[in-house]
Protein backbone atom coordinates (compact mmCIF):
# COMPACT_ATOMS: atom_id res chain seq x y z
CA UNK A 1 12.48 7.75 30.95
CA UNK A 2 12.18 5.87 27.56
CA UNK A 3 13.33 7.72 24.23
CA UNK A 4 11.23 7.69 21.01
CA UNK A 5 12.46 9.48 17.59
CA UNK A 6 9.84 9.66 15.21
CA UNK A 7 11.58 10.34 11.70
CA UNK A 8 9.43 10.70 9.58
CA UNK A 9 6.39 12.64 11.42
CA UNK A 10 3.49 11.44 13.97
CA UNK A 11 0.21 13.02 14.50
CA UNK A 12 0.09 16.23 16.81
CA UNK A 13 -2.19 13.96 19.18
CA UNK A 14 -0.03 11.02 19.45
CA UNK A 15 3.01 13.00 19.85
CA UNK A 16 0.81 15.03 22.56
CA UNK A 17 -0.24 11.60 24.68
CA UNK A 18 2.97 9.97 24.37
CA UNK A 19 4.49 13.00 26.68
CA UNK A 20 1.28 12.60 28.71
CA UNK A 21 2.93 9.38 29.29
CA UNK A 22 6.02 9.87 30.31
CA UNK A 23 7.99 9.12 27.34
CA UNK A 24 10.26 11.69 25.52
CA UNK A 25 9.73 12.42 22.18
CA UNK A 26 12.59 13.64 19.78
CA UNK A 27 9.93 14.23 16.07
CA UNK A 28 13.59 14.68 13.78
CA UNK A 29 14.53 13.27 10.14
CA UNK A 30 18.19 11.86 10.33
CA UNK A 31 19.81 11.37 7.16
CA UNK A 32 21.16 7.32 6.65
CA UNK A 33 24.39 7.82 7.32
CA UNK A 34 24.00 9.31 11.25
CA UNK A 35 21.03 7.80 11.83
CA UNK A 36 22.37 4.68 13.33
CA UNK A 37 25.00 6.35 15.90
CA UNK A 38 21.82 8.25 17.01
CA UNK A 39 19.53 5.54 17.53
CA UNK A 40 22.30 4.23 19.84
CA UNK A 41 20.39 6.60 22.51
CA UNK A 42 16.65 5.69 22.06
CA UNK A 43 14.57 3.03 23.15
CA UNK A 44 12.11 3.62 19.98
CA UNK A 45 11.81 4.22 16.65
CA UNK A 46 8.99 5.26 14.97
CA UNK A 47 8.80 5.70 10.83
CA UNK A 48 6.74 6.20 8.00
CA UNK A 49 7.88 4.65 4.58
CA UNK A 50 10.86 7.84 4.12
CA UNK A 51 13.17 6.25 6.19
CA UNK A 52 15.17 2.95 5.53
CA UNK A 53 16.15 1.02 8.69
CA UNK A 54 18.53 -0.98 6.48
CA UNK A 55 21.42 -3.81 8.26
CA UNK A 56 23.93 -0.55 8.04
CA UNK A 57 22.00 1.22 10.03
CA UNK A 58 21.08 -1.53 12.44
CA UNK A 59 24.62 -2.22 12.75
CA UNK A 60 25.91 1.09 13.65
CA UNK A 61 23.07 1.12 16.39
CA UNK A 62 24.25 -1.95 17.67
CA UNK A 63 25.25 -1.69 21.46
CA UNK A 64 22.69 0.73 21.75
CA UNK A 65 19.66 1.31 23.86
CA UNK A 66 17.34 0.83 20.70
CA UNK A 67 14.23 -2.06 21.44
CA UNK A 68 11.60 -1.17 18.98
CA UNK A 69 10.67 -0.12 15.63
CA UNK A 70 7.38 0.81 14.77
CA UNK A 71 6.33 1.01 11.10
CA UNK A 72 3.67 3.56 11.11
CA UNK A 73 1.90 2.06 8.52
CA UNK A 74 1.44 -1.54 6.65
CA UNK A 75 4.67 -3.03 4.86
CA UNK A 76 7.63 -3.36 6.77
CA UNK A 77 9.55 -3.72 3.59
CA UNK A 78 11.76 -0.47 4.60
CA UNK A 79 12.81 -2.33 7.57
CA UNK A 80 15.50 -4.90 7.59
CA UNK A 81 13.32 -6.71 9.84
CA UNK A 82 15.62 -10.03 10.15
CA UNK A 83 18.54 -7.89 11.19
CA UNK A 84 16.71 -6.26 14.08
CA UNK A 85 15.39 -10.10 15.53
CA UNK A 86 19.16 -11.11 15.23
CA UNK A 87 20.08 -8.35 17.90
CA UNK A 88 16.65 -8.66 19.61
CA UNK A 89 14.67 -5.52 18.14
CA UNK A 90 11.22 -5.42 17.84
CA UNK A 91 9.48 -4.43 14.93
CA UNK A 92 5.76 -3.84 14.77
CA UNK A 93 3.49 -1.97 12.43
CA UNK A 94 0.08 -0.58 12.54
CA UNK A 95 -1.95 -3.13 10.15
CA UNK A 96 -5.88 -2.03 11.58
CA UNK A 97 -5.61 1.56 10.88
CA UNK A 98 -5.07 2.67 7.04
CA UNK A 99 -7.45 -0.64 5.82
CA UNK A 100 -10.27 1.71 5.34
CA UNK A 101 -8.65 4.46 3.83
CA UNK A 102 -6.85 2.11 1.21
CA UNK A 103 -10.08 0.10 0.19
CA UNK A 104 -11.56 3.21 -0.74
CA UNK A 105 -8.51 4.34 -2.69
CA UNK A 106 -8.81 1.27 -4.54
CA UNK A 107 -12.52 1.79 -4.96
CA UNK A 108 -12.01 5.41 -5.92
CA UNK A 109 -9.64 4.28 -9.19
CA UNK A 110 -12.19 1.47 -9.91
CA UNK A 111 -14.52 4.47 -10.69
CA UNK A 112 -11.69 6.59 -12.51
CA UNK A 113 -10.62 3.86 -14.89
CA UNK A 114 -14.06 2.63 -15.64
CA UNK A 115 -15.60 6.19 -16.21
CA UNK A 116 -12.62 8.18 -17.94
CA UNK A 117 -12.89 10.71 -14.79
CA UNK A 118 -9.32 11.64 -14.91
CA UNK A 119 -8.71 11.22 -18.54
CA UNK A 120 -11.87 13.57 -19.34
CA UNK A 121 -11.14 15.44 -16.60
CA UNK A 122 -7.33 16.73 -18.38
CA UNK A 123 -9.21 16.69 -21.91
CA UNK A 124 -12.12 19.03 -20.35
CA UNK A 125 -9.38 21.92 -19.15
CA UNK A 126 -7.76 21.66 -22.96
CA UNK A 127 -11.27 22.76 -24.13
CA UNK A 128 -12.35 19.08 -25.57
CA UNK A 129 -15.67 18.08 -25.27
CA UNK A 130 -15.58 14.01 -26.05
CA UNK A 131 -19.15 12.99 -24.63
CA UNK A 132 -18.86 10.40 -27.22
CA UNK A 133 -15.66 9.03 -26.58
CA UNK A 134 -15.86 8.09 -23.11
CA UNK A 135 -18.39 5.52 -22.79
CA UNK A 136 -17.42 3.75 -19.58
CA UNK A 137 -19.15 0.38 -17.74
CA UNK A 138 -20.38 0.01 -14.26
CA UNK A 139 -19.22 -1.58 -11.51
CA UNK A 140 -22.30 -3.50 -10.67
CA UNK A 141 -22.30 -6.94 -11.59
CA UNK A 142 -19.00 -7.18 -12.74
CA UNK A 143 -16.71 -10.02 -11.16
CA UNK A 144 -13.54 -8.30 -8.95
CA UNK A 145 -11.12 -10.37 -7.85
CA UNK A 146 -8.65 -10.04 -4.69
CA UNK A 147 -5.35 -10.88 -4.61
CA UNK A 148 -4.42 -11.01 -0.99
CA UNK A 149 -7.06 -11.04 1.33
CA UNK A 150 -5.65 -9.42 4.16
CA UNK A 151 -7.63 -6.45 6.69
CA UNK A 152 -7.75 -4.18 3.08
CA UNK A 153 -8.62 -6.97 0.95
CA UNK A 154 -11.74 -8.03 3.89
CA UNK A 155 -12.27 -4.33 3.76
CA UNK A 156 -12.43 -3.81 -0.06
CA UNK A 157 -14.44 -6.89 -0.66
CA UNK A 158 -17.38 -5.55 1.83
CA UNK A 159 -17.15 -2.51 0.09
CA UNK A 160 -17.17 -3.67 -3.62
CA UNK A 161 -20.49 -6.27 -2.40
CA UNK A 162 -22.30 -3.14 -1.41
CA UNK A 163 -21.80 -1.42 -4.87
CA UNK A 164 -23.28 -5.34 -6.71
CA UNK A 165 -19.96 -6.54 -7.52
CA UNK A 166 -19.34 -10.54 -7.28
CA UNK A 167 -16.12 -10.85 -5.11
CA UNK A 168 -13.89 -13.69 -5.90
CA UNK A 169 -10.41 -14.22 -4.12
CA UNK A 170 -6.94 -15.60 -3.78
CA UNK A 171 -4.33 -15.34 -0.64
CA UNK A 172 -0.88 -16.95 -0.05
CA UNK A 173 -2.39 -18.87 3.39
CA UNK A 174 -5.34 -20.50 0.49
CA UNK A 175 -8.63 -20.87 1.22
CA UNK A 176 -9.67 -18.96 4.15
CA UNK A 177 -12.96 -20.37 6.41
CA UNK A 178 -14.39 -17.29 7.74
CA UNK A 179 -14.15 -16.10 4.51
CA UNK A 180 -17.40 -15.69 2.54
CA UNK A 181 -16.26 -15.29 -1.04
CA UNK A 182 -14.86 -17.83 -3.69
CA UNK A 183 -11.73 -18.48 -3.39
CA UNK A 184 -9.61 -19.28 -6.50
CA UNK A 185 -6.44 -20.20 -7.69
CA UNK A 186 -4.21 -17.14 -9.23
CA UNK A 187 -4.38 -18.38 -13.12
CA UNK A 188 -8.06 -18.75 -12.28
CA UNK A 189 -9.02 -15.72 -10.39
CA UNK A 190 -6.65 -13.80 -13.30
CA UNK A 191 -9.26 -15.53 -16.31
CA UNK A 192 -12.67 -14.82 -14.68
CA UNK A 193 -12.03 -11.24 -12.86
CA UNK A 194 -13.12 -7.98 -14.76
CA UNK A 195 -10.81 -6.06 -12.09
CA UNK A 196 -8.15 -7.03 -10.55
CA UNK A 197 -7.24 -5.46 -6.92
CA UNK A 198 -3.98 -6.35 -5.79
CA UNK A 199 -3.17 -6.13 -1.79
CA UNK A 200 -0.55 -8.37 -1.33
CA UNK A 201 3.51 -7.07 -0.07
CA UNK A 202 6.46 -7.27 -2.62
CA UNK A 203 8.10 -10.86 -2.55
CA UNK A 204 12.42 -9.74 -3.28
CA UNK A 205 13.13 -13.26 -3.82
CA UNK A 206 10.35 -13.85 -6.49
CA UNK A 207 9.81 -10.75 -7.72
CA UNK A 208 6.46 -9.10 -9.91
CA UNK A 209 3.55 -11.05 -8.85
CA UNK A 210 2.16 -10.05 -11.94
CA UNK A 211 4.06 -10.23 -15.04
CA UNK A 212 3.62 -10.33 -18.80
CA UNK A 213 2.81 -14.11 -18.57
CA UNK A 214 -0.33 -13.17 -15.84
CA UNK A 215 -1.12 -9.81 -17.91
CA UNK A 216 -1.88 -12.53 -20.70
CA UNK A 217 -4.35 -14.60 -18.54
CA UNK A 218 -6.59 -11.49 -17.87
CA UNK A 219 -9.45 -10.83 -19.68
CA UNK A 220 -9.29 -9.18 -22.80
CA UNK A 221 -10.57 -5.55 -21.64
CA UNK A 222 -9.82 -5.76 -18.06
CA UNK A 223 -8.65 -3.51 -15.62
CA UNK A 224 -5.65 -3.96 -12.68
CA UNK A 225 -5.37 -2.07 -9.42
CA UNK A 226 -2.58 -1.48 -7.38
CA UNK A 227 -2.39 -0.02 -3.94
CA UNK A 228 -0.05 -2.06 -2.55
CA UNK A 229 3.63 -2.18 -3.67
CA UNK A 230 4.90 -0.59 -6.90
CA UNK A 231 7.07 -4.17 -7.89
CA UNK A 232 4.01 -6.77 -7.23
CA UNK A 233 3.26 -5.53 -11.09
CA UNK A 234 6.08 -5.44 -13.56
CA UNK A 235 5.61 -1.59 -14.92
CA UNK A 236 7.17 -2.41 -18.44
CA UNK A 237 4.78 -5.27 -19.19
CA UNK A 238 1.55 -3.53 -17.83
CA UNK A 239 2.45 -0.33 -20.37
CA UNK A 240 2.87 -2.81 -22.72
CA UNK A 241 -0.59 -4.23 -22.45
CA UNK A 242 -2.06 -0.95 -21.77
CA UNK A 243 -1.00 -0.02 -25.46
CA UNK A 244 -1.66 -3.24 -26.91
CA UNK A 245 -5.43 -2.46 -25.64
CA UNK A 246 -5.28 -6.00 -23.63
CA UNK A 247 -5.63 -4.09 -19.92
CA UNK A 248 -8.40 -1.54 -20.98
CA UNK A 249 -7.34 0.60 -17.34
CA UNK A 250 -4.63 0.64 -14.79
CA UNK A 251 -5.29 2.77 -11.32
CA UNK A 252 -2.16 3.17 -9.40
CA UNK A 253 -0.85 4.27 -6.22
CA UNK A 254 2.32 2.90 -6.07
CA UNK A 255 5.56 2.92 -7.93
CA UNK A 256 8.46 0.55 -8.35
CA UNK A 257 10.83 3.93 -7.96
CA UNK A 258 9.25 6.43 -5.69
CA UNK A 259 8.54 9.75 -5.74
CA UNK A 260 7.89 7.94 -9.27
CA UNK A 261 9.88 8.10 -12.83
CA UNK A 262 8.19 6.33 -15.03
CA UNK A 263 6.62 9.09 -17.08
CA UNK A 264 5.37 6.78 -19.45
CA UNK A 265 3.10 4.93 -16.74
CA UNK A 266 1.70 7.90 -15.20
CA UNK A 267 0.78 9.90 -18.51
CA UNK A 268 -1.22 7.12 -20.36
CA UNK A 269 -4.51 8.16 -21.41
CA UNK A 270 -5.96 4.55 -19.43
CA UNK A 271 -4.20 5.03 -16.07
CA UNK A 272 -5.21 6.66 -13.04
CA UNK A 273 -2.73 7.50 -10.70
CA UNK A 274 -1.54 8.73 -7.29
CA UNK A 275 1.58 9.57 -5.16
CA UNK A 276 1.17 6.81 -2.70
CA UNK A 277 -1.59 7.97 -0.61
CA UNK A 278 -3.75 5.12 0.46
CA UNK A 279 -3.10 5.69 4.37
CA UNK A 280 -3.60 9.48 3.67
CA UNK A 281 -7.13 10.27 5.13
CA UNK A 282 -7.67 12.39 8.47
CA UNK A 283 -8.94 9.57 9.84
CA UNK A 284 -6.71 6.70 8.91
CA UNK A 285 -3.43 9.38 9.90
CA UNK A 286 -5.07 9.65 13.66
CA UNK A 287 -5.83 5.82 13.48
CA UNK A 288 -2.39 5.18 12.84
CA UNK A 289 -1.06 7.82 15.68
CA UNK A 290 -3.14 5.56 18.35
CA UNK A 291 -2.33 2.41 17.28
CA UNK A 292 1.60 3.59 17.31
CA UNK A 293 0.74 4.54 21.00
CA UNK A 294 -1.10 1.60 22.09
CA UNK A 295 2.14 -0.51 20.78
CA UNK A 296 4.64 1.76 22.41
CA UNK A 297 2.98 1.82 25.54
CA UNK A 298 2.01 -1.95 25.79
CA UNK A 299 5.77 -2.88 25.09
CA UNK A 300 7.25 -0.46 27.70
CA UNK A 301 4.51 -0.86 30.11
């Protein structure tokens, strides 16, 4: 009988088939420091962005029984995964499921920054009536451009055509040919896009994808999304052009220090902001607990 521990949580469901199966299932949070001597008896590991699979832990796990890691989710950044290939772990994730759920996160703080909905909605419950202040602009017709155009970035831009907008793009692999929209180089897309969606993982050697030098290139009144790692934007330079009026909005859902500390970021009047829950929809959560499945059983089978 295989092992599984699932650290950080799994739907009821997947838990549920996974017995059906055969396998044992052990659903318990280990701190760092023990987890590795306990992976040494499981065949599995399943995780959710809590737990860090760093090279310390790998190492202490090393002689073990331990196969596969599955990141319940997108980015594999909490994952050492070049450790694991070097003592012949696994490591998958579950790209299909959450692409939904984060387009229409990403969607959802297009509409927030654009109409003042959260800003108006804090000044509303202080008794302020500013009708006159908020005077927001539409969606349709405006130019958004794509910065990775991965399953969420596909996903998005179907999305963002439906509501009139005129999808432009740009992806590490370049110009894609099943891919409909413009493509563009970064300094370009960065000069012609009204919003900016960004869906692309954090580079460690590199760093910010976005910086004070690409803040500059935007449009004069634009607007920058991020659901996809807190360090592809550089926090101090996007305040900084959030005061200086350059970036007129800023909707976020992740943070370059999470749960986040950057007071400054989260309590501007132009942001929008939430704790890292793109994947958190009913449906992307039991999309996620089948796809987990489907990997654990097609590796084991």
């Amino acid at each position: 009988m295989f092992r599984i521990l699932v650290s950080d949580g799994l739907q009821e469901n997947a838990i549920n088939k996974l017995l059906e199966l055969g396998f044992e299932v052990i659903d318990e949070h280990y701190d760092k420091e023990v987890l590795g001597e306990k992976l040494k008896d499981f065949e599995a590991l399943v995780v959710r962005s809590a737990t860090k699979v760093t090279k310390d832990v790998l190492e202490k796990a090393s002689g073990g029984k331990l196969k596969l890691i599955i990141r319940a989710g997108v980015g594999i950044d909490n994952i050492d995964i070049y450790t694991a290939h070097e003592k012949g772990i696994t490591v998958k994730n579950t790209p299909n499921a959450s692409s939904d759920s984060v387009a229409e996160l990403a969607l959802a703080h297009m509409f927030a920054v654009a109409r003042f909905v959260g800003t108006s909605n804090y000044t509303m419950r202080n008794g302020e009536w500013n009708k006159k202040k908020y005077e927001g602009i539409e969606l349709g017709g405006k130019t958004l451009g794509i910065i990775g155009m991965g399953r969420i970035g596909k996903a998005l831009a179907n999305k963002a055509t439906a509501l009139g907008m005129n999808v432009v793009y740009n992806d590490a692999f370049g110009k894609q040919d099943d891919i409909k929209y413009e493509f563009l180089e970064l300094n370009d897309l960065l000069k012609k896009s009204d919003f900016i969606s960004l869906h692309v993982p954090y580079d460690k050697e590199n760093g910010s994808l976005i910086r004070k030098e690409e803040l500059e290139l935007m449009k004069d009144g634009a607007y920058i999304i991020n659901c996809a790692r807190g360090k592809v934007v550089d926090e101090k330079a996007l305040l900084e052009a959030l005061d200086s009026g350059k970036i007129a909005g800023a909707g976020i859902d992740v943070f370059a220090v999470e749960p986040n500390t950057n007071e400054a970021l989260v309590n501007h009047p132009r942001v929008s902001c939430t704790p890292h829950i793109g994947a958190s929809t009913m449906e992307a959560q039991d999309r996620i607990g089948e796809e987990v499945v489907s990997v654990i059983q097609e590796f084991f089978s």
